[in-house]
C-alpha atoms as a PDB file:
ATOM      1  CA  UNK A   1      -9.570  -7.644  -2.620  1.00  0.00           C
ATOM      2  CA  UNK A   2     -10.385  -6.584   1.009  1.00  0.00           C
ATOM      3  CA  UNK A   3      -6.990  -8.833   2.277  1.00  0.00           C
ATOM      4  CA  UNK A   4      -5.036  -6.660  -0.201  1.00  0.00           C
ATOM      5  CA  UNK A   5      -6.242  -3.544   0.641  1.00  0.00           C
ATOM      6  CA  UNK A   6      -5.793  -4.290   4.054  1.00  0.00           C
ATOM      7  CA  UNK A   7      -2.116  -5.563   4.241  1.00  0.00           C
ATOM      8  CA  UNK A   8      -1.300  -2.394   1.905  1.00  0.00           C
ATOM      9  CA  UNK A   9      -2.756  -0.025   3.811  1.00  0.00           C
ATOM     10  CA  UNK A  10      -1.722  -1.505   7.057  1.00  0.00           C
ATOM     11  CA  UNK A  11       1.958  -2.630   6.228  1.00  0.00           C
ATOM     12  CA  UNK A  12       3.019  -0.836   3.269  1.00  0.00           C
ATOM     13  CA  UNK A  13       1.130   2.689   3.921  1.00  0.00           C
ATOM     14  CA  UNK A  14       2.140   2.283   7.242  1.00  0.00           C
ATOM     15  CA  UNK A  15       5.735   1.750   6.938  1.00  0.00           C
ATOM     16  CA  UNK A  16       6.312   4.374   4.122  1.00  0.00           C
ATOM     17  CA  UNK A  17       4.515   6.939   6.768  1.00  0.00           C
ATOM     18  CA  UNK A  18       6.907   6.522   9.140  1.00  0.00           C
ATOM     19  CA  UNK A  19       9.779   6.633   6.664  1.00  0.00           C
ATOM     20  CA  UNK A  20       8.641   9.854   5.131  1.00  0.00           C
ATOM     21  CA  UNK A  21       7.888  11.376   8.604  1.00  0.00           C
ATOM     22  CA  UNK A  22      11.289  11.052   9.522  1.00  0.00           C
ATOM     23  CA  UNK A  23      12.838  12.708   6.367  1.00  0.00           C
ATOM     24  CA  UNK A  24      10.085  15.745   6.210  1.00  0.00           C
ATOM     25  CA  UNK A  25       8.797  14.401   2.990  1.00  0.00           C
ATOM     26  CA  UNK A  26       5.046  15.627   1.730  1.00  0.00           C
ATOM     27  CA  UNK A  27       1.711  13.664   2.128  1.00  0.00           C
ATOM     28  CA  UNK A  28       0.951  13.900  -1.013  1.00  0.00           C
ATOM     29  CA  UNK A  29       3.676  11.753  -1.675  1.00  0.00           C
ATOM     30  CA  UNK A  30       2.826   9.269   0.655  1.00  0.00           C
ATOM     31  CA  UNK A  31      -0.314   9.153  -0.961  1.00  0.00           C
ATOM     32  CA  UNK A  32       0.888   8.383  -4.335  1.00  0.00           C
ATOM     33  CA  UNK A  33       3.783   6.162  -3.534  1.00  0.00           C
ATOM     34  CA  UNK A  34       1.669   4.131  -1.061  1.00  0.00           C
ATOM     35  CA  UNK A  35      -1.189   3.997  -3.419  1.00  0.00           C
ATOM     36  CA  UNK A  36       1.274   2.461  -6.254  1.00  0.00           C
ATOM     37  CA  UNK A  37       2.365  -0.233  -3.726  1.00  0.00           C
ATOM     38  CA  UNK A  38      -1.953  -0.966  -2.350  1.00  0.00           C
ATOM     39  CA  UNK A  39      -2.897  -1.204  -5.476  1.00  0.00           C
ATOM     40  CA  UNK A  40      -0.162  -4.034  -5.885  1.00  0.00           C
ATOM     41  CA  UNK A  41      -1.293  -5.730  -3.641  1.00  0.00           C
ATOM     42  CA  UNK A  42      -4.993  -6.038  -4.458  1.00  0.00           C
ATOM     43  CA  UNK A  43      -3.771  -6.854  -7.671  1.00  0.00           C
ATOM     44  CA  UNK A  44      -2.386  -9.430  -6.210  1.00  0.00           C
ATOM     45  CA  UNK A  45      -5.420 -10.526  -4.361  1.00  0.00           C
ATOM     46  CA  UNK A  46      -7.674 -10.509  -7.222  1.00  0.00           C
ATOM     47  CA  UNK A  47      -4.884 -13.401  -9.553  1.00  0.00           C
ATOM     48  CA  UNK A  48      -4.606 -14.945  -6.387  1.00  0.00           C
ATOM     49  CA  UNK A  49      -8.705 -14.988  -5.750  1.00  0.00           C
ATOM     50  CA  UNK A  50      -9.271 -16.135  -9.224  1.00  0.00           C
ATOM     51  CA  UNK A  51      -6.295 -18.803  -9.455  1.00  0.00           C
ATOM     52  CA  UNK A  52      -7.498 -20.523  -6.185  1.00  0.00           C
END
């Protein structure tokens, strides 16, 4: 769960910042778009964690 926290906040949350920086787009909607995608991806981590 901590990997897929981590590469959502740091990759995805990341990149969408910049993107919504550029086109003057609210942080609250960061914050829900980028909390869609993180929770993907510890999703993701937890099927992976349990399949392995």
């Amino acid at each position: 769960m901590k990997f897929g926290l981590l590469v959502g906040v740091g990759f995805v949350a990341a990149s969408f910042g910049i993107n919504y920086q550029f086109s003057n787009k609210s942080f609250r909607l960061l914050l829900i778009d980028a909390g869609y995608h993180c929770s993907q991806f510890v999703i993701y981590a937890i099927i992976l964690g349990l399949w392995h």
